[in-house]
Protein backbone atom coordinates (compact mmCIF):
# COMPACT_ATOMS: atom_id res chain seq x y z
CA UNK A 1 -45.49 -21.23 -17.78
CA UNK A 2 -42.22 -19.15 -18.36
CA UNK A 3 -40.94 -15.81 -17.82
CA UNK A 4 -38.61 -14.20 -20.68
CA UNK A 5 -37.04 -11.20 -19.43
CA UNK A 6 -36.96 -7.56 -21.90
CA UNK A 7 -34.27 -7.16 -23.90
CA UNK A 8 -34.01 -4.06 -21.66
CA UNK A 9 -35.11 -4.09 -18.28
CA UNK A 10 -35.89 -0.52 -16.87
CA UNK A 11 -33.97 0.65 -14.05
CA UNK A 12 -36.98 2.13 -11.99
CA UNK A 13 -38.87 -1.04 -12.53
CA UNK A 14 -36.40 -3.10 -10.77
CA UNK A 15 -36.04 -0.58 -7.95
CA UNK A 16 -39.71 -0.02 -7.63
CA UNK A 17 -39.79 -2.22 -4.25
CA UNK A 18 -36.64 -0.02 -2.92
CA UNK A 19 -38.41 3.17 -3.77
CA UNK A 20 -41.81 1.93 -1.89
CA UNK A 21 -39.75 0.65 1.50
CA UNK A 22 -37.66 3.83 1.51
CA UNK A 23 -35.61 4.76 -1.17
CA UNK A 24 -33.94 7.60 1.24
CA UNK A 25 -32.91 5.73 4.64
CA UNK A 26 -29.61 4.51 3.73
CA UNK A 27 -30.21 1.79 6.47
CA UNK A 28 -33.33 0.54 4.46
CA UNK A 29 -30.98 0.75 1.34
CA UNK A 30 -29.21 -1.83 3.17
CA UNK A 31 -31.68 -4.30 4.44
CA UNK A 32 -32.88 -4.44 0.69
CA UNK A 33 -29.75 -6.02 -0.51
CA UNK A 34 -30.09 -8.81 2.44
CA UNK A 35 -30.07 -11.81 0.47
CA UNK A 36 -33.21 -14.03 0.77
CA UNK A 37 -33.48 -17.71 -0.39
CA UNK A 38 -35.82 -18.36 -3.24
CA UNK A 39 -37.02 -21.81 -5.38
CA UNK A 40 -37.73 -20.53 -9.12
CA UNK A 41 -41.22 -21.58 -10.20
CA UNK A 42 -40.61 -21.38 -13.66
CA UNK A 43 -37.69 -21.13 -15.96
CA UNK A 44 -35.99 -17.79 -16.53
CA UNK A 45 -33.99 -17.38 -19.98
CA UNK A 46 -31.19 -15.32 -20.65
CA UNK A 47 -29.99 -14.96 -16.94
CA UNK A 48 -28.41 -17.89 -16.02
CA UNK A 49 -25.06 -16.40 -15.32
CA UNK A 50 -26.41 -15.60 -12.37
CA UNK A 51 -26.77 -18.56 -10.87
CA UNK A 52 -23.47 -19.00 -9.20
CA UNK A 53 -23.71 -23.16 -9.40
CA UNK A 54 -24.72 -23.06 -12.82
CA UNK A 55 -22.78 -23.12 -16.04
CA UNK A 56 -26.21 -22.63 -18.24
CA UNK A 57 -27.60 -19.74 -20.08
CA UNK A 58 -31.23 -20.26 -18.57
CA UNK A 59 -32.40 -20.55 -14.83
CA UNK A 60 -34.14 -23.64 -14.66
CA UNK A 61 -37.56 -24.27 -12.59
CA UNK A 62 -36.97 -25.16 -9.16
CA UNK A 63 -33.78 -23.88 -9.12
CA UNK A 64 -32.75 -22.57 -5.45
CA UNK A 65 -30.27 -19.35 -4.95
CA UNK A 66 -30.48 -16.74 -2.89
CA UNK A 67 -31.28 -13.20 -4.27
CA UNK A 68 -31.58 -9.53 -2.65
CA UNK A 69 -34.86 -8.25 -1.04
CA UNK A 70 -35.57 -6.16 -3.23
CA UNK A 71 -35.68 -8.49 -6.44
CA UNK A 72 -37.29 -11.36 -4.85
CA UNK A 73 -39.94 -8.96 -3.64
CA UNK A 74 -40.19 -7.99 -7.23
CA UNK A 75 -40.31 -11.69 -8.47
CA UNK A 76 -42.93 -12.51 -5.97
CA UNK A 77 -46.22 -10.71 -6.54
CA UNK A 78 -49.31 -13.11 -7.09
CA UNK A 79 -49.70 -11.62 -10.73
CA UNK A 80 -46.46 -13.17 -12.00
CA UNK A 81 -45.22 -15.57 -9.08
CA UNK A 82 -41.83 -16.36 -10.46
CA UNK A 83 -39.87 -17.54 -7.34
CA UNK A 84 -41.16 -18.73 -3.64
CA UNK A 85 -38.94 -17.60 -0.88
CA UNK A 86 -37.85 -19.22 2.47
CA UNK A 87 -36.87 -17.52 5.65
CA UNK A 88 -33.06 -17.39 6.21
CA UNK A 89 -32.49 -19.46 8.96
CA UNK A 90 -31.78 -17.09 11.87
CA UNK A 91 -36.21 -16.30 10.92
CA UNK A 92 -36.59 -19.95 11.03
CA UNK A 93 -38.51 -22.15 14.09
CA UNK A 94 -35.51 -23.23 15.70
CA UNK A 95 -34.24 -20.31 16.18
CA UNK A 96 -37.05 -18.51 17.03
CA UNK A 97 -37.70 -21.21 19.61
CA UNK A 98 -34.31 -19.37 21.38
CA UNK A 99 -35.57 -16.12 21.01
CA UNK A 100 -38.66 -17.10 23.07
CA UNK A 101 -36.55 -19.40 25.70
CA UNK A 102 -34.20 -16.20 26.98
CA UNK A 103 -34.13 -13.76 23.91
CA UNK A 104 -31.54 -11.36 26.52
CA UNK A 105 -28.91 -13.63 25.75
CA UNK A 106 -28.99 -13.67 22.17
CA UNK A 107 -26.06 -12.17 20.08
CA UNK A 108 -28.60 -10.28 17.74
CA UNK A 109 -26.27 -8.14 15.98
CA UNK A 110 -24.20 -11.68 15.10
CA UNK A 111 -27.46 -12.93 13.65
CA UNK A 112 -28.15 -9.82 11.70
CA UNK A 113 -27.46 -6.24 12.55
CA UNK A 114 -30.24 -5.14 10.89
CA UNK A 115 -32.51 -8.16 12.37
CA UNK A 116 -35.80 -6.71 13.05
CA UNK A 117 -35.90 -4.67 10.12
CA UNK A 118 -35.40 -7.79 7.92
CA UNK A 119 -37.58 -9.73 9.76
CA UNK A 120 -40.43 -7.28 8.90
CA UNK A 121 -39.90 -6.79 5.71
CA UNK A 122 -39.68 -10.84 5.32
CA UNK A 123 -43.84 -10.73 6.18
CA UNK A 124 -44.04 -9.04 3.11
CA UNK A 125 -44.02 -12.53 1.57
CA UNK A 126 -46.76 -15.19 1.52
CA UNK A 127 -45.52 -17.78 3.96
CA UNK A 128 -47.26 -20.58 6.44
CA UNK A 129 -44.71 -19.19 9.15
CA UNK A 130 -45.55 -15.69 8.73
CA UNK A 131 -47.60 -15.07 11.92
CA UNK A 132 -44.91 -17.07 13.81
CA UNK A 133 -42.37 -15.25 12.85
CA UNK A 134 -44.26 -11.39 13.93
CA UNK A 135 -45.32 -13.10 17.11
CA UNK A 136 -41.54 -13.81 17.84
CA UNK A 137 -40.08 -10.96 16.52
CA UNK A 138 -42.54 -8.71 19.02
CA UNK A 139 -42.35 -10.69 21.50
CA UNK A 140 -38.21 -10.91 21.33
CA UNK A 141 -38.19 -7.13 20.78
CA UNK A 142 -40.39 -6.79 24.10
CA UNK A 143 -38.59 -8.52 26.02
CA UNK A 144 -35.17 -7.14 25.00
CA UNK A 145 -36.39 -3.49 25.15
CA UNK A 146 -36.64 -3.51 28.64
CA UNK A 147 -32.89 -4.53 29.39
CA UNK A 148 -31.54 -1.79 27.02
CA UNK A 149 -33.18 0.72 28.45
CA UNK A 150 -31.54 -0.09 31.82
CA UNK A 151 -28.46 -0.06 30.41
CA UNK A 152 -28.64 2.93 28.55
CA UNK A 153 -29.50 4.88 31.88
CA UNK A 154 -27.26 3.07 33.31
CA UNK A 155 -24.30 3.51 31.35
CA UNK A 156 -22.27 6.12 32.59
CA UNK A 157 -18.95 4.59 34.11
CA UNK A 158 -19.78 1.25 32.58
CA UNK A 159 -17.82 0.28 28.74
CA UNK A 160 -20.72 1.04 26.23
CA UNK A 161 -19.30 -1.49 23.43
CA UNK A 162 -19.82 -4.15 26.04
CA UNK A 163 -23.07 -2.67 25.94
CA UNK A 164 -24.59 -2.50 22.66
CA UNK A 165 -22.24 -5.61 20.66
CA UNK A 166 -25.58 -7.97 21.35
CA UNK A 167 -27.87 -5.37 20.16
CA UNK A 168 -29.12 -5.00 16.54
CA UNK A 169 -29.13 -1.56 14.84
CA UNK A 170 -32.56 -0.57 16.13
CA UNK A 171 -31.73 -1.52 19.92
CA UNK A 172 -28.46 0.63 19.48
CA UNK A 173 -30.14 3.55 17.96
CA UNK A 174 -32.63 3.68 21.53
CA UNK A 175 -29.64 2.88 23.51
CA UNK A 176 -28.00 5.94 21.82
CA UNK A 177 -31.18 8.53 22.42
CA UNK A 178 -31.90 7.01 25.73
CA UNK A 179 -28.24 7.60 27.12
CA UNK A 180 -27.86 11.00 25.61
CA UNK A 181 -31.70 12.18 26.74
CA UNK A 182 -30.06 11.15 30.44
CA UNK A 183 -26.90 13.25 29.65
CA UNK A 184 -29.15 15.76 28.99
CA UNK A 185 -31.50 15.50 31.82
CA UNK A 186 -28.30 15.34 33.75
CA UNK A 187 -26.45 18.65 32.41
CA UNK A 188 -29.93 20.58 33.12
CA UNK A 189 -30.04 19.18 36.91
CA UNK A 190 -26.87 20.71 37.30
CA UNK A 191 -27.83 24.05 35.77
CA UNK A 192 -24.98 23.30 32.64
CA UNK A 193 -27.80 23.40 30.02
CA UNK A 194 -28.38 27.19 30.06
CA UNK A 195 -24.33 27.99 30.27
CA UNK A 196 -23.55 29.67 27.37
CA UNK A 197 -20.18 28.27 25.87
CA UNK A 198 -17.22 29.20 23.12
CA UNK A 199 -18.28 27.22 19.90
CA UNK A 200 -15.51 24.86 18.22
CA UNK A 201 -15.31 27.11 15.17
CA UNK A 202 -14.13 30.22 17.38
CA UNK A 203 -11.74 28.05 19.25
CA UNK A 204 -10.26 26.93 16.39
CA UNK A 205 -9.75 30.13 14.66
CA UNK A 206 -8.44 31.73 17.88
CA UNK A 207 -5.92 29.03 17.68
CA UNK A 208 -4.55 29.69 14.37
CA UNK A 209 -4.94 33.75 15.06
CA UNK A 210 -2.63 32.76 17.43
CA UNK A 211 -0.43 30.40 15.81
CA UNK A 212 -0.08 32.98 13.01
CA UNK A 213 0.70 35.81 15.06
CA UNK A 214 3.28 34.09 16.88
CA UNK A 215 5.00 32.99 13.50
CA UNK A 216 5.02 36.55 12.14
């Protein structure tokens, strides 16, 4: 069995999987490019040049490479199984086995700043690890989830970078809402949420009102 490509692939058929995830989060836009590695099942003509290691016009069957979400989810379906995937390795066992020792300690952003969202889109994908890998993901973002909300309402003299540089983008986004909620709860304690204040924009053209004024 072999796949020949058209002449003239159409543009919404290879974004189809992008448009289904969502086409419209620019973070999602950016998980879908994560590259993923595949084994070709069958031989591919015409796109060889592709294939960084290869100097042919065809991909060959059982050819390995690594190609963005969003094609290999395209590649994948059961109707026309072109290429099998594997987990990158930060999804693998090992890994996962240090997630579930002391997943706090873990650099997450260094393994992938967009790790969870990659991770869930990577069960997608027929695999004999699947329900390993959503047990460890949960359980690693359960156990993380508590520390960064501590630190988020804790936060307030403390360096925030030092903060969030382990987290991945997820963790930093409920570090983010969590700290300012607390700013806000904060500012209304105080009685500062009701204070009416000068906008920027009327500042600012008070300033050059003045700045002209003082020229002329």
């Amino acid at each position: 069995m072999s796949y020949q490509p058209e002449s003239s692939p159409s543009t919404p058929q290879l974004y189809s999987s992008l448009k289904r995830d969502n086409y419209f989060d620019l973070d999602d836009i950016v998980v879908c490019h994560e590259k993923v590695p595949c084994t070709f099942q069958s031989p591919v003509y015409g796109l060889g040049h592709i294939d960084p290691g290869s100097n042919k016009d065809d991909i060959q069957e059982n050819t390995k490479m690594e190609l963005p979400y969003w094609l290999v989810k395209s590649l994948s379906v059961r109707k026309r199984k072109i290429v099998a995937i594997e987990y990158p390795n930060v999804y693998r066992n090992s890994y996962l086995q240090i997630l579930a020792a002391d997943a706090n300690v873990v650099d997450l952003h260094k393994w992938g700043p967009f790790y969870y969202q990659l991770g869930e889109k990577l069960l997608n994908f027929d695999h004999d690890d699947s329900s390993k890998l959503a047990d460890g993901l949960l359980q690693a973002f359960i156990s993380r989830f508590r520390k960064v909300m501590d630190s988020s309402q804790n936060a307030q003299y403390q360096d925030t970078f030092q903060l969030t540089e382990k987290l991945d983008e997820i963790e930093r986004k409920i570090f983010k809402l969590t700290r300012q909620n607390v700013d806000d709860y904060e500012r209304w304690q105080i009685g500062k949420s009701n204070q009416l204040s000068t906008s920027e924009a009327v500042l600012n053209h008070r300033k050059r009102k003045y700045a002209d004024d003082t020229t002329s």
